[in-house]
Protein backbone atom coordinates (compact mmCIF):
# COMPACT_ATOMS: atom_id res chain seq x y z
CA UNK A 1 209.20 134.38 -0.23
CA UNK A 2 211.03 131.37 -0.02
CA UNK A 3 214.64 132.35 -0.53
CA UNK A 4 216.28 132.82 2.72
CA UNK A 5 218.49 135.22 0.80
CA UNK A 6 215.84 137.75 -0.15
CA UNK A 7 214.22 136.96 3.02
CA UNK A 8 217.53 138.36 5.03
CA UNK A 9 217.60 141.35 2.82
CA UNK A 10 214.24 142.47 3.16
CA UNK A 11 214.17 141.92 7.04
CA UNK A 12 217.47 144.06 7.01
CA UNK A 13 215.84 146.17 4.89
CA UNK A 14 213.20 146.63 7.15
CA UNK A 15 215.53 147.04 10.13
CA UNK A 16 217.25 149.75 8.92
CA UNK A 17 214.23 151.95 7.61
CA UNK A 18 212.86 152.04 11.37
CA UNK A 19 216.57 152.78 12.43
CA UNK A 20 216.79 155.32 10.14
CA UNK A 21 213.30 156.89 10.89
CA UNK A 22 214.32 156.69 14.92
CA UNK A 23 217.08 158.71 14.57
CA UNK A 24 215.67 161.24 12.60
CA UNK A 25 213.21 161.89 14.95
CA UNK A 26 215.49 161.40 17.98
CA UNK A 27 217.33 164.56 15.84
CA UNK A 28 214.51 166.37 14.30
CA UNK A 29 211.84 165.88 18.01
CA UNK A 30 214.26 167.51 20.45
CA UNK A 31 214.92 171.08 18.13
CA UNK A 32 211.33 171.39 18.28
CA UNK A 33 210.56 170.87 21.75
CA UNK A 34 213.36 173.60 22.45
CA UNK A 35 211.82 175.92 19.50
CA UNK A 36 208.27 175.67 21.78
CA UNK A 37 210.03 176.45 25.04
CA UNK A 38 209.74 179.87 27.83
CA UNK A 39 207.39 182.20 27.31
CA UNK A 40 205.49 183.18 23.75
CA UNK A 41 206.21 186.15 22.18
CA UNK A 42 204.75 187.89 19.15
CA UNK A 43 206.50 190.01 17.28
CA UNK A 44 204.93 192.74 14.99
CA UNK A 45 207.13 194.58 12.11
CA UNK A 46 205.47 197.99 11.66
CA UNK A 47 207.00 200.74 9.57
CA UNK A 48 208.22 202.45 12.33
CA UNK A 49 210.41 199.74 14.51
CA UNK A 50 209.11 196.46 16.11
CA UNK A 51 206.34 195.50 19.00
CA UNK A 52 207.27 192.68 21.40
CA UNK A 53 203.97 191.02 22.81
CA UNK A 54 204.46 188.34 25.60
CA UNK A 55 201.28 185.75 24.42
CA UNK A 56 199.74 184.75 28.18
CA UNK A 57 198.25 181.70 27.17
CA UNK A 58 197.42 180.84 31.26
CA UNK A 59 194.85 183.54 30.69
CA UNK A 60 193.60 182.69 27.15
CA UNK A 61 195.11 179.41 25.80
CA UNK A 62 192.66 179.28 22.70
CA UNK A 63 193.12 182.37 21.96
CA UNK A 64 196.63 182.58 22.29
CA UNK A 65 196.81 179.22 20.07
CA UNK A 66 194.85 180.92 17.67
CA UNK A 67 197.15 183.85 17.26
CA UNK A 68 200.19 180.97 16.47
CA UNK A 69 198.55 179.24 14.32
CA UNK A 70 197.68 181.99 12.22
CA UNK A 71 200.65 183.55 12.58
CA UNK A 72 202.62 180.38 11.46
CA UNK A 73 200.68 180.64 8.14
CA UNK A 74 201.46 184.43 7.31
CA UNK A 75 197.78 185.62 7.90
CA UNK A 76 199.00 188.79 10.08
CA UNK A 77 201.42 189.98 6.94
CA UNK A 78 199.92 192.85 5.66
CA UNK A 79 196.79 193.31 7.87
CA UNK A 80 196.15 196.65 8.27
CA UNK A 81 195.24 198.65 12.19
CA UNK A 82 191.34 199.97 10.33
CA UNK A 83 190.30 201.49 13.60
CA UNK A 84 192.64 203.78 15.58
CA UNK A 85 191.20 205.50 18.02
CA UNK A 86 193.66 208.19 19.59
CA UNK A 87 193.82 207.87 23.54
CA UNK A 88 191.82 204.47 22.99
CA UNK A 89 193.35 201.89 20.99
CA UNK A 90 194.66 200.34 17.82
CA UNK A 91 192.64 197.38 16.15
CA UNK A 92 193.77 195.18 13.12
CA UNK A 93 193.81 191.62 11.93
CA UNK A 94 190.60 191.89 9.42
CA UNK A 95 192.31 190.53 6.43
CA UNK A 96 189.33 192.72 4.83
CA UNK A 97 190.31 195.97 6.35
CA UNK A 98 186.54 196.86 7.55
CA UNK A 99 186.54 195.29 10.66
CA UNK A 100 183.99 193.03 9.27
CA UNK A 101 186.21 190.36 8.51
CA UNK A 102 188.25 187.50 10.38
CA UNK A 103 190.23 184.26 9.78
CA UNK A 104 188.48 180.59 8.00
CA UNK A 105 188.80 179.24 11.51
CA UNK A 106 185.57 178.79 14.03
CA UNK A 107 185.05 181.64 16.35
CA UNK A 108 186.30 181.76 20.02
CA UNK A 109 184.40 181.03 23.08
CA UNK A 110 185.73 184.00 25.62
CA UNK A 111 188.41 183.54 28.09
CA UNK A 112 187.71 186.51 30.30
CA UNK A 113 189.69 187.01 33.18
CA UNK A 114 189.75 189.15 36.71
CA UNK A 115 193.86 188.92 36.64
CA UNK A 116 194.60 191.18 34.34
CA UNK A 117 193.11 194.85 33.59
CA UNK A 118 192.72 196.90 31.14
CA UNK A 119 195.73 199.23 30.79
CA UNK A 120 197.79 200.65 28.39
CA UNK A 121 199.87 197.71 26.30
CA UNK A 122 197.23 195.34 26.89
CA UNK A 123 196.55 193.11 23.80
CA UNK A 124 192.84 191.59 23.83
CA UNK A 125 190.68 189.96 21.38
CA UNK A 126 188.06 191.91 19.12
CA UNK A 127 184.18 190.88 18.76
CA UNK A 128 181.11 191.75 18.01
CA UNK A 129 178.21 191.96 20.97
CA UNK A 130 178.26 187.99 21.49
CA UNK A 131 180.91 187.32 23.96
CA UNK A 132 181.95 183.85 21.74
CA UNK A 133 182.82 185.86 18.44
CA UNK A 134 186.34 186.53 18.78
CA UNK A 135 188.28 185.31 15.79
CA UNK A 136 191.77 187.19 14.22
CA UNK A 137 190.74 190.35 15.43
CA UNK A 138 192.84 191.93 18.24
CA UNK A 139 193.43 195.91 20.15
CA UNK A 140 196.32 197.27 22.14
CA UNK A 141 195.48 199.45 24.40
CA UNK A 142 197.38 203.16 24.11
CA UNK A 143 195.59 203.61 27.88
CA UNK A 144 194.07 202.09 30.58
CA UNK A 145 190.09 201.60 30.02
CA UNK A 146 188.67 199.85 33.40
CA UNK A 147 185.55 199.73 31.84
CA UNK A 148 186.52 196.93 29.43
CA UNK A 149 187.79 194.85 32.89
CA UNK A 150 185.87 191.24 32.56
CA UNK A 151 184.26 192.31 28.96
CA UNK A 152 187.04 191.15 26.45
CA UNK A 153 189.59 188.43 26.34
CA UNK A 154 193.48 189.29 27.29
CA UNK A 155 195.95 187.22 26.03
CA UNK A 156 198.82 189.60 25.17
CA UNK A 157 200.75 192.58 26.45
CA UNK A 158 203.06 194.56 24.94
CA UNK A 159 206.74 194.39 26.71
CA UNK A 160 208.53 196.74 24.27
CA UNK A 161 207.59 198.83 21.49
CA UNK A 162 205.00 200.47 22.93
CA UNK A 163 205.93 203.29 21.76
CA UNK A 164 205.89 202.06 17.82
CA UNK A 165 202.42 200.94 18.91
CA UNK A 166 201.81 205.20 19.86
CA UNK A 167 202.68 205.85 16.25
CA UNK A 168 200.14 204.02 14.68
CA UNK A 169 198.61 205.85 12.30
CA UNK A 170 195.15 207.44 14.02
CA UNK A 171 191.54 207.67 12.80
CA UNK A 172 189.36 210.54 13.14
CA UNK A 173 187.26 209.82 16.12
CA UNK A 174 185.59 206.37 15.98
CA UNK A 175 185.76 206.78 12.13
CA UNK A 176 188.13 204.08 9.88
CA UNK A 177 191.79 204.75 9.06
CA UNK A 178 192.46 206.34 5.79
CA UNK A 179 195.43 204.29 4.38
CA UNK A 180 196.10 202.77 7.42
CA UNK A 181 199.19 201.40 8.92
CA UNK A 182 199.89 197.81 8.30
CA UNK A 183 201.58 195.05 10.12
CA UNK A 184 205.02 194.63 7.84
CA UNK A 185 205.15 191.00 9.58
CA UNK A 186 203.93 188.85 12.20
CA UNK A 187 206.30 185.95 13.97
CA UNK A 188 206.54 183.63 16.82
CA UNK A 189 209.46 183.70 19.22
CA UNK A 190 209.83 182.09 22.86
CA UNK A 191 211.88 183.67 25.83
């Protein structure tokens, strides 16, 4: 390009597209960085009011990323609890409903921890017998259960609700809910 003209105009051009694209992420970077500060917190609609979980991602970061991430794409909505077990605990997020089932993502590796017990409002990551099988599934605890200490990950506990979470609808025994409850919806908030 010869033409000093043209030349001018598509250096200016140029000049103003990478002004342009500075300020909108001098605009757009800071709202997110203040959407992703405090604490985690997910919050579960259920048909009888809602369930505030503080995520503890200094106990379980991959797990606790993995319940964002899902959540940010809508996988929670709808998920029924499939195993209830009165006195126990509630289980859900088996997009299949059997308990069988989890997310399109890799399984977990564990993130056990000695902080944090087993107790009533606990949220902790569902698996099968291999320790580095946890996927979408996840149980809140209606009561303490010691005997799980060091066995399961923990990355969650209920700070209000819990007693939504008590109405869940309950299984018979160890048996699967008959039209279960179901999570309404699933979101991400930070405190």
């Amino acid at each position: 390009m010869t033409n000093p003209i043209k030349r001018a105009g598509l250096t200016l051009g140029l000049v103003a597209a990478a002004i342009v694209a500075i300020f909108s992420f001098a605009i757009v970077a800071p709202h997110n960085a203040m959407a992703a500060e405090g604490k985690p917190h997910w919050i579960l609609e259920l048909k009888d009011g809602k369930v505030d979980i503080e995520l503890l991602p200094e106990l379980a970061p991959n797990h606790v990323q993995r319940v964002i991430d899902l959540t940010s794409q809508g996988f929670f909505n709808g998920i029924v609890f499939h195993r209830v077990i009165d006195g126990f605990m509630a289980q859900g997020g088996d997009p299949t409903g059997t308990g069988m089932g989890g997310s399109d993502l890799p399984d977990l590796k564990a993130e056990f921890t000695d902080q944090v017990k087993f107790a009533r409002g606990v949220v902790a990551a569902a698996r099968s017998s291999d320790p580095d099988s946890a996927n979408s599934q996840f149980f809140i605890m209606f009561a303490d259960a010691p005997w799980l200490d060091g066995q399961y990950t923990i990355w969650g506990r209920v700070v209000s609700g819990m007693d939504v979470v008590d109405k869940i609808k309950k299984g018979t025994g160890d048996q699967p809910v008959v039209d279960p409850d179901k999570i309404i919806s699933a979101t991400i908030s930070y405190e």
